[in-house]
Every structure is written in C-alpha cells, then in structure tokens.
C-alpha atoms as a PDB file:
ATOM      1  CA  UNK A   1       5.984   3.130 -38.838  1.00  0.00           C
ATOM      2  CA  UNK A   2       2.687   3.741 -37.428  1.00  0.00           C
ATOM      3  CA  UNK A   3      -0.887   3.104 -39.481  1.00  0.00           C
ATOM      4  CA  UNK A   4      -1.873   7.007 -38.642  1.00  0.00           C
ATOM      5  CA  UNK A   5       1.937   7.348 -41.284  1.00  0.00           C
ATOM      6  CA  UNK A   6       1.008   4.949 -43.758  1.00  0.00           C
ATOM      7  CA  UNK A   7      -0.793   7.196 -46.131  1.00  0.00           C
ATOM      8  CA  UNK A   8       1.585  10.146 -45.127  1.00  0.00           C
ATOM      9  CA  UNK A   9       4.324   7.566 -46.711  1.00  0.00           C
ATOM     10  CA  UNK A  10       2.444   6.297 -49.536  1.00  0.00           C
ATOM     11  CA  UNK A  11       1.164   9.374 -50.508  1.00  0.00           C
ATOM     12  CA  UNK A  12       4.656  10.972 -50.580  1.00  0.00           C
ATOM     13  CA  UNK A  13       6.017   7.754 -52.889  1.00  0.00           C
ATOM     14  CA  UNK A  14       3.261   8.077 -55.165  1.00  0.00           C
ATOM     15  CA  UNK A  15       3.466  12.051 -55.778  1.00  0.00           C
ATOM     16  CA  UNK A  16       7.143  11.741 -56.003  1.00  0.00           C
ATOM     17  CA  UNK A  17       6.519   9.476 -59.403  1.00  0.00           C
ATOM     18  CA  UNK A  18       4.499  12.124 -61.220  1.00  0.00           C
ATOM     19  CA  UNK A  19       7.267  14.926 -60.094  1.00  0.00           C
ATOM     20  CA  UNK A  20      10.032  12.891 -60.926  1.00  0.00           C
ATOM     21  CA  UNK A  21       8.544  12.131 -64.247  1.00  0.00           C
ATOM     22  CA  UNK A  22       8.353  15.857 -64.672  1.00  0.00           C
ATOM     23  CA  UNK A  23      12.154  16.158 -63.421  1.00  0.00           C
ATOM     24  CA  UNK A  24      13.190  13.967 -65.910  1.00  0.00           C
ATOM     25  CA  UNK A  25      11.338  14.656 -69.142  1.00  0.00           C
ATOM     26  CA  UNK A  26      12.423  18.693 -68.124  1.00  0.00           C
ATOM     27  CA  UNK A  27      15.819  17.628 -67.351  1.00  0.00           C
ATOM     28  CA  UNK A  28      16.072  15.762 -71.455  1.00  0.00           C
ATOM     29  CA  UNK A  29      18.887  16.548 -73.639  1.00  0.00           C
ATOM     30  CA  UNK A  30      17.328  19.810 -75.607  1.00  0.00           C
ATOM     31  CA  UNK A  31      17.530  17.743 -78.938  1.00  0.00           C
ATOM     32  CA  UNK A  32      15.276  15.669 -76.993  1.00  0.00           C
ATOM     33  CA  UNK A  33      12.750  17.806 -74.832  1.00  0.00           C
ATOM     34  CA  UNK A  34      10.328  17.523 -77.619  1.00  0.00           C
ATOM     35  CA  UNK A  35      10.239  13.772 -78.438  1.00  0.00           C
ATOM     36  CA  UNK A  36       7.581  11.947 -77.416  1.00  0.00           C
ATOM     37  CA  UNK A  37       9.926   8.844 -77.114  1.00  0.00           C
ATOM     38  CA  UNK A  38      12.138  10.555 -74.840  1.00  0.00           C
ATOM     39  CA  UNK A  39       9.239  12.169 -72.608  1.00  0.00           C
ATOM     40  CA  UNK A  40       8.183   8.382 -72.215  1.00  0.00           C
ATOM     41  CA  UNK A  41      10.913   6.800 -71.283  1.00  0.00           C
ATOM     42  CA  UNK A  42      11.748   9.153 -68.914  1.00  0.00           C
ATOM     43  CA  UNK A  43       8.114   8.328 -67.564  1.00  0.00           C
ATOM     44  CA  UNK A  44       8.730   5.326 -67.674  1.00  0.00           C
ATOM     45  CA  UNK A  45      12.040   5.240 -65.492  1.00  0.00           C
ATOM     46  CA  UNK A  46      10.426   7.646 -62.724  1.00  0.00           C
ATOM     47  CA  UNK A  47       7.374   5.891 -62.412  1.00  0.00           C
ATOM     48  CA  UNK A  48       9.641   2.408 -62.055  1.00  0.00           C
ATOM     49  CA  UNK A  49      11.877   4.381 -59.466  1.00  0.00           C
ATOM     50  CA  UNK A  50       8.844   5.753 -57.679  1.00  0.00           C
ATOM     51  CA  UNK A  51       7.345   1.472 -57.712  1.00  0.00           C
ATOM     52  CA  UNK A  52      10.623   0.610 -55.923  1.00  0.00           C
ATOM     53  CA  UNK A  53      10.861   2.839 -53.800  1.00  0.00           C
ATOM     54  CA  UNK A  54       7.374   2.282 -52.963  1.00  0.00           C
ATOM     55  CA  UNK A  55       7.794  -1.477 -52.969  1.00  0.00           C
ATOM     56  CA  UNK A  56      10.968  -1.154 -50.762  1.00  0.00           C
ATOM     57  CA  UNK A  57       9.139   1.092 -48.455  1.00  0.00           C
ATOM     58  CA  UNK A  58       6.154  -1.759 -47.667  1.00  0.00           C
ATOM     59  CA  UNK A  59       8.924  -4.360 -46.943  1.00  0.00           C
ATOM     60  CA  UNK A  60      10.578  -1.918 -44.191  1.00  0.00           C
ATOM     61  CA  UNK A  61       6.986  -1.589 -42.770  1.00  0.00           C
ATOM     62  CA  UNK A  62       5.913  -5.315 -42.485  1.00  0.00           C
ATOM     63  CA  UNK A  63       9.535  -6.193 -41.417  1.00  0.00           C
ATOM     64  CA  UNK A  64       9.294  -3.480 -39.055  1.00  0.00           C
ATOM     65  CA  UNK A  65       5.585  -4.409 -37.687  1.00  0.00           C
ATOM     66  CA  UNK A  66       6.881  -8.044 -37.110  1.00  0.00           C
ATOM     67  CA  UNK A  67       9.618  -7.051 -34.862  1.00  0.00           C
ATOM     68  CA  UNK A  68       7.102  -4.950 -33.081  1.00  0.00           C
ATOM     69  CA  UNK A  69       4.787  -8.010 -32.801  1.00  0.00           C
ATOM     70  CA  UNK A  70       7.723  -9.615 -31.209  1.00  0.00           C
ATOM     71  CA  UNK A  71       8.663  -7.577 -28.637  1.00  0.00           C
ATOM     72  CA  UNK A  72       5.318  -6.580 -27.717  1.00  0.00           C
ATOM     73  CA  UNK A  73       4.730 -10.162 -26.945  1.00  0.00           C
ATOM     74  CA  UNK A  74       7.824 -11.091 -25.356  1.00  0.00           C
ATOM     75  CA  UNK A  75       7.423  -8.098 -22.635  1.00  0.00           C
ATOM     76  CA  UNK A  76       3.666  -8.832 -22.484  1.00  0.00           C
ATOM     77  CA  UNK A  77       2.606  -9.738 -18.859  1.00  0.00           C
ATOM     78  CA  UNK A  78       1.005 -12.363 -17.148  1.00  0.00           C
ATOM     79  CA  UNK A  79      -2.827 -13.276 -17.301  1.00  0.00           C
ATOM     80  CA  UNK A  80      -4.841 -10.807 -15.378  1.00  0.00           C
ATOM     81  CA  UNK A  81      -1.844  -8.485 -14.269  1.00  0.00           C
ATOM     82  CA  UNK A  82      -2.296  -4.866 -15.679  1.00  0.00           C
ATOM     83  CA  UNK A  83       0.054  -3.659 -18.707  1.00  0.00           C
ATOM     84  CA  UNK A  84       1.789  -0.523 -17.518  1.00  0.00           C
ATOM     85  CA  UNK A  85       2.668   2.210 -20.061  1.00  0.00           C
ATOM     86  CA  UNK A  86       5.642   3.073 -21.062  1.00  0.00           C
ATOM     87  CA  UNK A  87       6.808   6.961 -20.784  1.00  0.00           C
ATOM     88  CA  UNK A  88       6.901   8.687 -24.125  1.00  0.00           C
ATOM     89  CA  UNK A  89      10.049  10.720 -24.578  1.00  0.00           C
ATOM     90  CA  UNK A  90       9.021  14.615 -25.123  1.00  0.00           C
ATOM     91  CA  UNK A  91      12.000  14.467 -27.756  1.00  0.00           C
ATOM     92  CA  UNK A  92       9.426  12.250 -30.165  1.00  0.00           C
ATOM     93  CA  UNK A  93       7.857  15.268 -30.915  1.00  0.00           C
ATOM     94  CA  UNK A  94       9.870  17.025 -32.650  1.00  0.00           C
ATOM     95  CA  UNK A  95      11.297  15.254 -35.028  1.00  0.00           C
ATOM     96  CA  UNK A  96      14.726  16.065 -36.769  1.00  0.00           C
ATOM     97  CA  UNK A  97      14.372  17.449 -40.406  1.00  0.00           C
ATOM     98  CA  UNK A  98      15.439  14.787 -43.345  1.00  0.00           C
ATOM     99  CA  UNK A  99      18.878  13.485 -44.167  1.00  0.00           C
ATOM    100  CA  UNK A 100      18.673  11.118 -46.008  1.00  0.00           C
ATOM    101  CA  UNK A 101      17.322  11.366 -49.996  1.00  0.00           C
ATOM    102  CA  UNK A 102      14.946   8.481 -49.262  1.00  0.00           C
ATOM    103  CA  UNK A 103      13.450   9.676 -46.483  1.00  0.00           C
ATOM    104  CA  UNK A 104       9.398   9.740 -47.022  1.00  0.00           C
ATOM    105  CA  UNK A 105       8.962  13.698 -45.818  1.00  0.00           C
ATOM    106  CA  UNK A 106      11.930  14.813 -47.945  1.00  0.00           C
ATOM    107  CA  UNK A 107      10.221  12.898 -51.190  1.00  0.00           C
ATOM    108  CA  UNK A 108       7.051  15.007 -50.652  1.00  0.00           C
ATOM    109  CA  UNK A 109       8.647  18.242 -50.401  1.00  0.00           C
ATOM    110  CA  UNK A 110      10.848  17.245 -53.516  1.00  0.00           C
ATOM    111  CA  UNK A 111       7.795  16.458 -55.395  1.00  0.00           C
ATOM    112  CA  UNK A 112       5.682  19.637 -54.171  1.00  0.00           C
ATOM    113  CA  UNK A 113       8.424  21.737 -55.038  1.00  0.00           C
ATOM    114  CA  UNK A 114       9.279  20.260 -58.633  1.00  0.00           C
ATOM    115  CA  UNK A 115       5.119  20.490 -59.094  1.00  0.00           C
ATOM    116  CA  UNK A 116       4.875  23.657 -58.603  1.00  0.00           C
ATOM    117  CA  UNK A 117       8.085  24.730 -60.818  1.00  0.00           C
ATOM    118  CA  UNK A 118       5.967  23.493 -63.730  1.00  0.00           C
ATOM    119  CA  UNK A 119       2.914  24.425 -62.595  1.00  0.00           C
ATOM    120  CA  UNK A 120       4.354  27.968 -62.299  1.00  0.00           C
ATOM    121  CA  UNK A 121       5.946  27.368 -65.460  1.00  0.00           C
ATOM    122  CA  UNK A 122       2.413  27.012 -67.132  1.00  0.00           C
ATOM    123  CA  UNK A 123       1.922  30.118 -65.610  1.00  0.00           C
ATOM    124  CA  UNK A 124      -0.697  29.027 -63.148  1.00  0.00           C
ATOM    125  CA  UNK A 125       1.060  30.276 -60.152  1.00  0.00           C
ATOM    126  CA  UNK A 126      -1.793  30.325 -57.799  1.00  0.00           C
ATOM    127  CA  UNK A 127      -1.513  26.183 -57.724  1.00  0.00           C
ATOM    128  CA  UNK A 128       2.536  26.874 -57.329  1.00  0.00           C
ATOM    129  CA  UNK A 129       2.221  28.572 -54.484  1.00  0.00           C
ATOM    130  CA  UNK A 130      -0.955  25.897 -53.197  1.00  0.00           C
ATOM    131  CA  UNK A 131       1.982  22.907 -53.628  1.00  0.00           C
ATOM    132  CA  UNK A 132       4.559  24.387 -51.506  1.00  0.00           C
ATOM    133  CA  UNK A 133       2.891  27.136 -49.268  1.00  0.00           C
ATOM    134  CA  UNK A 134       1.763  23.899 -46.478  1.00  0.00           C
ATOM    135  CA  UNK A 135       4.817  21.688 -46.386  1.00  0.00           C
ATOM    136  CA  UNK A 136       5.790  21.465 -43.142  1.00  0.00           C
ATOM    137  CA  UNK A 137       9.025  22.844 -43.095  1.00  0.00           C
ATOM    138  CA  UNK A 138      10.964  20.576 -41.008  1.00  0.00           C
ATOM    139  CA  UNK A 139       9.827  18.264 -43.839  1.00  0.00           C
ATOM    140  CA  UNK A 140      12.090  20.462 -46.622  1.00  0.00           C
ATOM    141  CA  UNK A 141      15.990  19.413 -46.258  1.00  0.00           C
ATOM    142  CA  UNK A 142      17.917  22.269 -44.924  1.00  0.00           C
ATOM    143  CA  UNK A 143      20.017  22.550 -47.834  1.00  0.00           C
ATOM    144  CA  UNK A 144      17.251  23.214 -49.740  1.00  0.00           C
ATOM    145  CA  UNK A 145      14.834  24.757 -48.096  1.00  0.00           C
ATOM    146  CA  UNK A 146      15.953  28.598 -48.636  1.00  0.00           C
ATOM    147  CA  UNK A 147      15.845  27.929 -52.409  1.00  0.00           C
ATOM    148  CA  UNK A 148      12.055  26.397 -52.253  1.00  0.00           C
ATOM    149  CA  UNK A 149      10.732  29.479 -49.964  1.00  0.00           C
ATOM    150  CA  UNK A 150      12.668  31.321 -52.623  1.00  0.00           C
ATOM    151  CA  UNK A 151      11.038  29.816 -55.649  1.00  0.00           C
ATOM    152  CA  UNK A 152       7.781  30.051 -53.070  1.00  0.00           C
ATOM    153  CA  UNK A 153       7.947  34.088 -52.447  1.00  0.00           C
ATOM    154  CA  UNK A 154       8.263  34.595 -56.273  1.00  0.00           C
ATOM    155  CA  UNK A 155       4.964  32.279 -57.105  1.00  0.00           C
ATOM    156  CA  UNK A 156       2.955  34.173 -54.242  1.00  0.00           C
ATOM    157  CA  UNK A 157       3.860  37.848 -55.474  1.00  0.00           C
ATOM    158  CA  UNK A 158       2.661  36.318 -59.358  1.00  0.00           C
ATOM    159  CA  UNK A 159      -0.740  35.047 -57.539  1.00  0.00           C
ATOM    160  CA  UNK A 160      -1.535  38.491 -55.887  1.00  0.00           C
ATOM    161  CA  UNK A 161      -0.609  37.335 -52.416  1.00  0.00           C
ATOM    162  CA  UNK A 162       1.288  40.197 -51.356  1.00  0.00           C
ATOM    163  CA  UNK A 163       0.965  39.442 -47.717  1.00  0.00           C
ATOM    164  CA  UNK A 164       1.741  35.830 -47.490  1.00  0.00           C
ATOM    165  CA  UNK A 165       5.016  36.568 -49.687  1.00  0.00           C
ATOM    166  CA  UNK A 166       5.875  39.561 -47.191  1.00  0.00           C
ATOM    167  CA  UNK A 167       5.686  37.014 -44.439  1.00  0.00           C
ATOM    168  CA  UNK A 168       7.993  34.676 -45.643  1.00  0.00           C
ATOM    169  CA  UNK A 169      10.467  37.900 -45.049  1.00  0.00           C
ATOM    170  CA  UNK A 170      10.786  36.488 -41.617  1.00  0.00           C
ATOM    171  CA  UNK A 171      12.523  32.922 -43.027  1.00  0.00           C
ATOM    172  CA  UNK A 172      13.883  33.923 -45.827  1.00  0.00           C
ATOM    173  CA  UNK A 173      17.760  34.645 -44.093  1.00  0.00           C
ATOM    174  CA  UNK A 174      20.520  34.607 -46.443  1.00  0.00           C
ATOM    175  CA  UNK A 175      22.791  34.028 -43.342  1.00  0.00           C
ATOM    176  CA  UNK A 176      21.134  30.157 -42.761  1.00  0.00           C
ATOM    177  CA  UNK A 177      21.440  29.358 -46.685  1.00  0.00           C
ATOM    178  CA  UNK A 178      24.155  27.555 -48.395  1.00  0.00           C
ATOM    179  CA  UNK A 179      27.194  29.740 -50.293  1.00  0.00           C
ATOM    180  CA  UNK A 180      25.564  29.086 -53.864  1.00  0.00           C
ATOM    181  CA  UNK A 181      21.695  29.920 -52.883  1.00  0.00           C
ATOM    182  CA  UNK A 182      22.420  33.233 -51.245  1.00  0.00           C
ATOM    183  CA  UNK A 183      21.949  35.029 -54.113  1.00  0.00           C
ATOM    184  CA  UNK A 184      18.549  33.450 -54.823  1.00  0.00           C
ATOM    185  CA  UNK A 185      17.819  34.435 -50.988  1.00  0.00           C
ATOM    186  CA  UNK A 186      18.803  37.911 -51.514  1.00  0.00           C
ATOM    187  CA  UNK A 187      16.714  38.168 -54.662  1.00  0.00           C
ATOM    188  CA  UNK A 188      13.531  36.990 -53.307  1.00  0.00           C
ATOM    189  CA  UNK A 189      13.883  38.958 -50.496  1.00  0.00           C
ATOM    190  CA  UNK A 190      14.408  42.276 -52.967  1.00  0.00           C
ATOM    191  CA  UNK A 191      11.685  41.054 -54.874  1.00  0.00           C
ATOM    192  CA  UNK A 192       9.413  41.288 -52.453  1.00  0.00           C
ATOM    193  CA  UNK A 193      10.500  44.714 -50.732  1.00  0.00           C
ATOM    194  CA  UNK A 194      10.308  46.445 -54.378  1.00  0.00           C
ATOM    195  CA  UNK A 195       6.479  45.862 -54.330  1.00  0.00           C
ATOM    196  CA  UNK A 196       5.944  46.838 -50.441  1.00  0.00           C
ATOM    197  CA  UNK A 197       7.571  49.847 -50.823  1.00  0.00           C
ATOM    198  CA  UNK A 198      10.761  49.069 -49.206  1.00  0.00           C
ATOM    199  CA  UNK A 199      12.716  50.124 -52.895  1.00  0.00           C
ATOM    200  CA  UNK A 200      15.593  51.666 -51.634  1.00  0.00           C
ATOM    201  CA  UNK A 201      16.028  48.273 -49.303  1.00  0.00           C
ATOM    202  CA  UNK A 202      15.626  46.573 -52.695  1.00  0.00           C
ATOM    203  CA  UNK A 203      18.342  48.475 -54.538  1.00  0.00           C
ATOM    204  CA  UNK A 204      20.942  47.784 -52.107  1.00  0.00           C
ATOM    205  CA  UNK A 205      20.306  44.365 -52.419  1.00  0.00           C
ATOM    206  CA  UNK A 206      20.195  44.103 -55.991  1.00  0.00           C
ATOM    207  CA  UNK A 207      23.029  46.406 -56.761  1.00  0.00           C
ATOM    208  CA  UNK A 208      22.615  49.715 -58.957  1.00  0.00           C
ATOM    209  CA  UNK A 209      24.328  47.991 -61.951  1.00  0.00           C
ATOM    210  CA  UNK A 210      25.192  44.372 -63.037  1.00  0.00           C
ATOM    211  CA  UNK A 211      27.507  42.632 -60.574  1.00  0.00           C
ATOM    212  CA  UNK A 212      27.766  44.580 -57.792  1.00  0.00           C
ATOM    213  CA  UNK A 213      26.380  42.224 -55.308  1.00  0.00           C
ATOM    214  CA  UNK A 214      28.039  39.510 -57.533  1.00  0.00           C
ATOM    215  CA  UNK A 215      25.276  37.718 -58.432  1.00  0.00           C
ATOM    216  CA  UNK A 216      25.626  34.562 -60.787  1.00  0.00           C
ATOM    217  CA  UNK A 217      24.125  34.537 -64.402  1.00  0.00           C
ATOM    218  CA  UNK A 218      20.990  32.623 -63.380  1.00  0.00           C
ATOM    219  CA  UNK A 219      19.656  35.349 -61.382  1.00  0.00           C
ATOM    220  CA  UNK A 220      20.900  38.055 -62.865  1.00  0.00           C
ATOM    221  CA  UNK A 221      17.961  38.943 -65.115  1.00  0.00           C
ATOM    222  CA  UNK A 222      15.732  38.760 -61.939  1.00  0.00           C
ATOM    223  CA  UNK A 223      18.010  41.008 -60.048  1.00  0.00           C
ATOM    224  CA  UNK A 224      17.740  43.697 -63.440  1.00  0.00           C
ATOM    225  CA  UNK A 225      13.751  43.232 -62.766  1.00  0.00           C
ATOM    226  CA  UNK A 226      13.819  43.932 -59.567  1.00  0.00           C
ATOM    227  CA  UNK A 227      15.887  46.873 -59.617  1.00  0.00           C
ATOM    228  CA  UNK A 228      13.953  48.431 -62.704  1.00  0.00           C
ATOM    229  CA  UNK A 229      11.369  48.606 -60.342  1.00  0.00           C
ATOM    230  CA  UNK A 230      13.403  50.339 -57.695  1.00  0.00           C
ATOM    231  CA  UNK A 231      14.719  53.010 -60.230  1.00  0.00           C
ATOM    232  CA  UNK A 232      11.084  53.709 -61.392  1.00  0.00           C
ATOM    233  CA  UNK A 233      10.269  53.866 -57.669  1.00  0.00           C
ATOM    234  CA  UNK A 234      12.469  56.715 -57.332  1.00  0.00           C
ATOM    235  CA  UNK A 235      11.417  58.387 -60.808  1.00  0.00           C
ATOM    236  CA  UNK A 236      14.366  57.069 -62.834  1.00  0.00           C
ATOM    237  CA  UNK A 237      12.198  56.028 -65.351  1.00  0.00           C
ATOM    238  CA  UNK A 238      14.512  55.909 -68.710  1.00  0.00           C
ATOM    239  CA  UNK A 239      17.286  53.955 -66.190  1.00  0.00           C
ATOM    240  CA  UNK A 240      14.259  51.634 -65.166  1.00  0.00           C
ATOM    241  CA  UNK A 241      13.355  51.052 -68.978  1.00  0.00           C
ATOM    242  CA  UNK A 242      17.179  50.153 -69.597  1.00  0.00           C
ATOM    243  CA  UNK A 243      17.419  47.409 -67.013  1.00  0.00           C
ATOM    244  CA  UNK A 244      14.462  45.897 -68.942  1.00  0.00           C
ATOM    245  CA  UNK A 245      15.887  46.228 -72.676  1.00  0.00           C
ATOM    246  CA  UNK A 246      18.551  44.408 -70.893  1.00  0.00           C
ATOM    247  CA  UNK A 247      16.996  41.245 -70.044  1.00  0.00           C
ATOM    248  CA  UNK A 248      14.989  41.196 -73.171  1.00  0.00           C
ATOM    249  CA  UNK A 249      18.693  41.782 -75.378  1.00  0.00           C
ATOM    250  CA  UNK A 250      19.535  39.176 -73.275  1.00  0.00           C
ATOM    251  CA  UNK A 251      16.988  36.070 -72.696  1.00  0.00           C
ATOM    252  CA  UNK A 252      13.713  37.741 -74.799  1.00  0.00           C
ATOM    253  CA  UNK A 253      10.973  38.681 -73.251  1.00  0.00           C
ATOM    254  CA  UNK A 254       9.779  35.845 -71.775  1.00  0.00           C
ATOM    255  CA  UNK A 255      11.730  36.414 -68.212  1.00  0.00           C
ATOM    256  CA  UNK A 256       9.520  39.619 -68.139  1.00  0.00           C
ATOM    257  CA  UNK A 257       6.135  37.857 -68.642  1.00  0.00           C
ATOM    258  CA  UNK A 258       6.893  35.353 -66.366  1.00  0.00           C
ATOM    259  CA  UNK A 259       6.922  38.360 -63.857  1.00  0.00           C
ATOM    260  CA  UNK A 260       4.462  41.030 -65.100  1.00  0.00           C
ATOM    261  CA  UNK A 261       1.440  39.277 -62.703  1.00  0.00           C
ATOM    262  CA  UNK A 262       3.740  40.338 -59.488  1.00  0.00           C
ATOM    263  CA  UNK A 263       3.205  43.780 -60.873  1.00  0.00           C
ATOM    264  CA  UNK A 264       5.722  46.828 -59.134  1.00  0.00           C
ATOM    265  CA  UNK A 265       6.563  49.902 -59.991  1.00  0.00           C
ATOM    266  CA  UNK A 266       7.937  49.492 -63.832  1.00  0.00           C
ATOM    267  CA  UNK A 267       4.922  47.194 -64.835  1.00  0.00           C
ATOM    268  CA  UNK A 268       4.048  49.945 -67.214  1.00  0.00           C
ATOM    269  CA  UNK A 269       7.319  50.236 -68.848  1.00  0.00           C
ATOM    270  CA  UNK A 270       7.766  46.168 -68.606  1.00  0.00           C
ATOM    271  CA  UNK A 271       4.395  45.727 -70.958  1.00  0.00           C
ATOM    272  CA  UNK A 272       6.192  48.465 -73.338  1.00  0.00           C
ATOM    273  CA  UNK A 273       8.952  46.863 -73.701  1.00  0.00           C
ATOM    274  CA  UNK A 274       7.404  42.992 -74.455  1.00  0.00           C
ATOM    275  CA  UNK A 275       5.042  44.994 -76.838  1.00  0.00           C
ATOM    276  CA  UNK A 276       8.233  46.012 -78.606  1.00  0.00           C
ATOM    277  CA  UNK A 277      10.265  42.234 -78.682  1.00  0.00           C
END
C-alpha cells in the first residue's frame, strides 16, 4: 500500500467504528434498543472490531513495505549505472470494485451508507445525501450498490435536490440489481418520476393497487406513497387520499413524515391525513 493510501485506509477503519457502532446499537433486540447498557456494549464491540481491523491493517502495511524494501534492493543496480523504470500496466488504473468484506474501500462505503441511514433517520437528510452522494462508486460492492443509490435518490428528493436525484435515473437499473433489491430499484426510480412529472411512468411502476408489481412488505408503504401522488397527478384525489389512510392504518404516520420534505403531488392531502393520526 502506498503512503498517498494510508489515510484513504485509516480513515475508512476509523469511520467504519462509529457506523458500526450505530449498526449495532440499531440492530439491539427491541427490549433492548433503549438501554443504555446495551447501546454500550454494542459500542464497545464495534469500536474493538474497528481497533482490529485497524491494527491488522498496519501489520499488512509494514509487512508489505518490508518486502518492498527487499526487492527494491535486491534488483537495485550497480554504483553509478542509471535505474531504469519499470512500465506501469494501464490496467492499474482501474481498479476492480471490492470483494472481499475487509476490503478498506468497501468499509467506507459501508460506513457512509449506515451514516447517512441515521442521519436521515434524524431527519437531517441534507447530511444523508452529503455521506453517500461522493463515494466513488467502484468503491460500493456491486451487490449493494443499487440499494445505497436507492436509499441515496430518496435522501436527495427529502433535501430539495430534485436534479441530482433525477440524475441518478441514469444508474439506477433494476436489470443490474440483485432478485431481492429490484423492488427497492423500481421504487426509487417511481419516486423520483412522480415529482418530475413523469406520473403515469410512476404508476406503472408502482402498480394501481397493492401487489401488482409484487412488491415485498418493506416497500410497500413507499410504493402506496408514491402512487398517491400519481393518482392526485391525474385528479384522483379521494383514490390518492386512500393510498395514504392506508399506510397510516398500517405503520402510523410516521412513514408519511419521513417523506412530506420530497413534496409531490398529494403533499396537501399527506399533511391532512398526519393532522388526523
């Protein structure tokens, strides 16, 4: 590893403690979530992991910078003759994404994308979308990376940046994601269309009613959202005010304040129907 990737590496180990921490204390047994015993220890274990990965990570490097020592002075030429270059393959610029959980670049993105799930969370999606919006994204596992520009498109419409979550349009392809994220794909996508006027493009995404694009339970109250504000696109407002009793029968209201800032067609009705619980 090179000096210029030291702090690269070391910042990536140290983030990933304070997001890990925050994995862990969010990921508590419910009975738990609001002990202060629990919340510690399970700060207590991610900062540990974080220290050994961290210490693990420095023994790689000096082992590795010995070797290079080695071999720099074995091939190292006689007194007075010139040292001639070696050719840098054009392959060593682009590297290949991460594979492996341990691998520094795929600990950053983990830790900017947990960050920025509780920072939007808090409800300060502005910082969300600041955590994740500049990861590089040959630095975000394939797997997951649909899910994080996902997460990503939804933060951005809640900040007011319409136009930086209509250009993630152009990754986000349901195709190139895993069986089980597709319908997260397919519901950020819809999510942003409904607010740049592409509603009817929404609604067939979404479905007119519950299931039709058989979408799993976790995103089905986003998908009712999303197509409210399709229907009161198109005028349909007592349909549009359904979909939203809906969710709030369902969860409460707190799935529709977490996406009244995005704003859309049915924010009016949406307010109405948190005023009414």
């Amino acid at each position: 590893m090179t000096s210029a990737a030291r702090p690269v590496v070391t910042a990536a180990l140290l983030a990933a403690s304070g997001a890990a921490a925050v994995g862990l204390a969010e990921g508590a047994l419910p009975a738990w979530r609001d002990s202060p015993l629990a919340l510690g220890a399970a700060s207590g274990l991610a900062a540990g992991a974080a220290l050994l990965l961290l210490c693990g990570e420095l023994r790689r490097e000096r082992r590795a910078a010995r070797a290079a020592r080695a071999a720099e002075e074995a091939d190292a030429p006689p007194p007075g003759r010139p040292r001639r270059r070696a050719a840098r393959p054009a392959a060593r610029a682009a590297l290949a994404p991460p594979s492996r959980r341990d691998d520094p670049r795929a600990i950053y993105a983990y830790a900017a994308h947990v960050i920025g799930q509780s920072l939007a969370w808090e409800g300060n999606y502005k910082a969300a979308a600041a955590s994740l919006r500049d990861v590089p994204p040959d630095w975000i596992p394939p797997r997951v990376r649909m899910l994080a520009w996902s997460h990503l498109a939804q933060w951005q419409l809640c900040a007011g940046d319409l136009e930086g979550a209509r250009r993630l349009l152009e990754v986000l392809d349901e195709a190139r994601a895993p069986a089980d994220v597709r319908p997260h794909v397919r519901g950020a996508r819809a999510a942003v269309l409904v607010r740049t006027g592409a509603g009817e493009e929404a609604l067939a995404l979404v479905g007119r009613i519950d299931g039709q694009r058989g979408e799993p339970p976790e995103v089905r109250q986003r998908y009712r959202i999303t197509r409210a504000h399709a229907l009161a696109a198109r005028g349909e407002r007592a349909a549009a005010r359904a979909e939203l009793r809906r969710v709030v029968d369902d969860v409460g209201v707190d799935e529709l304040c977490r996406w009244l800032p995005a704003g859309g067609p049915a924010r009016a009705a949406m307010i109405e129907v948190i005023d009414e619980g």
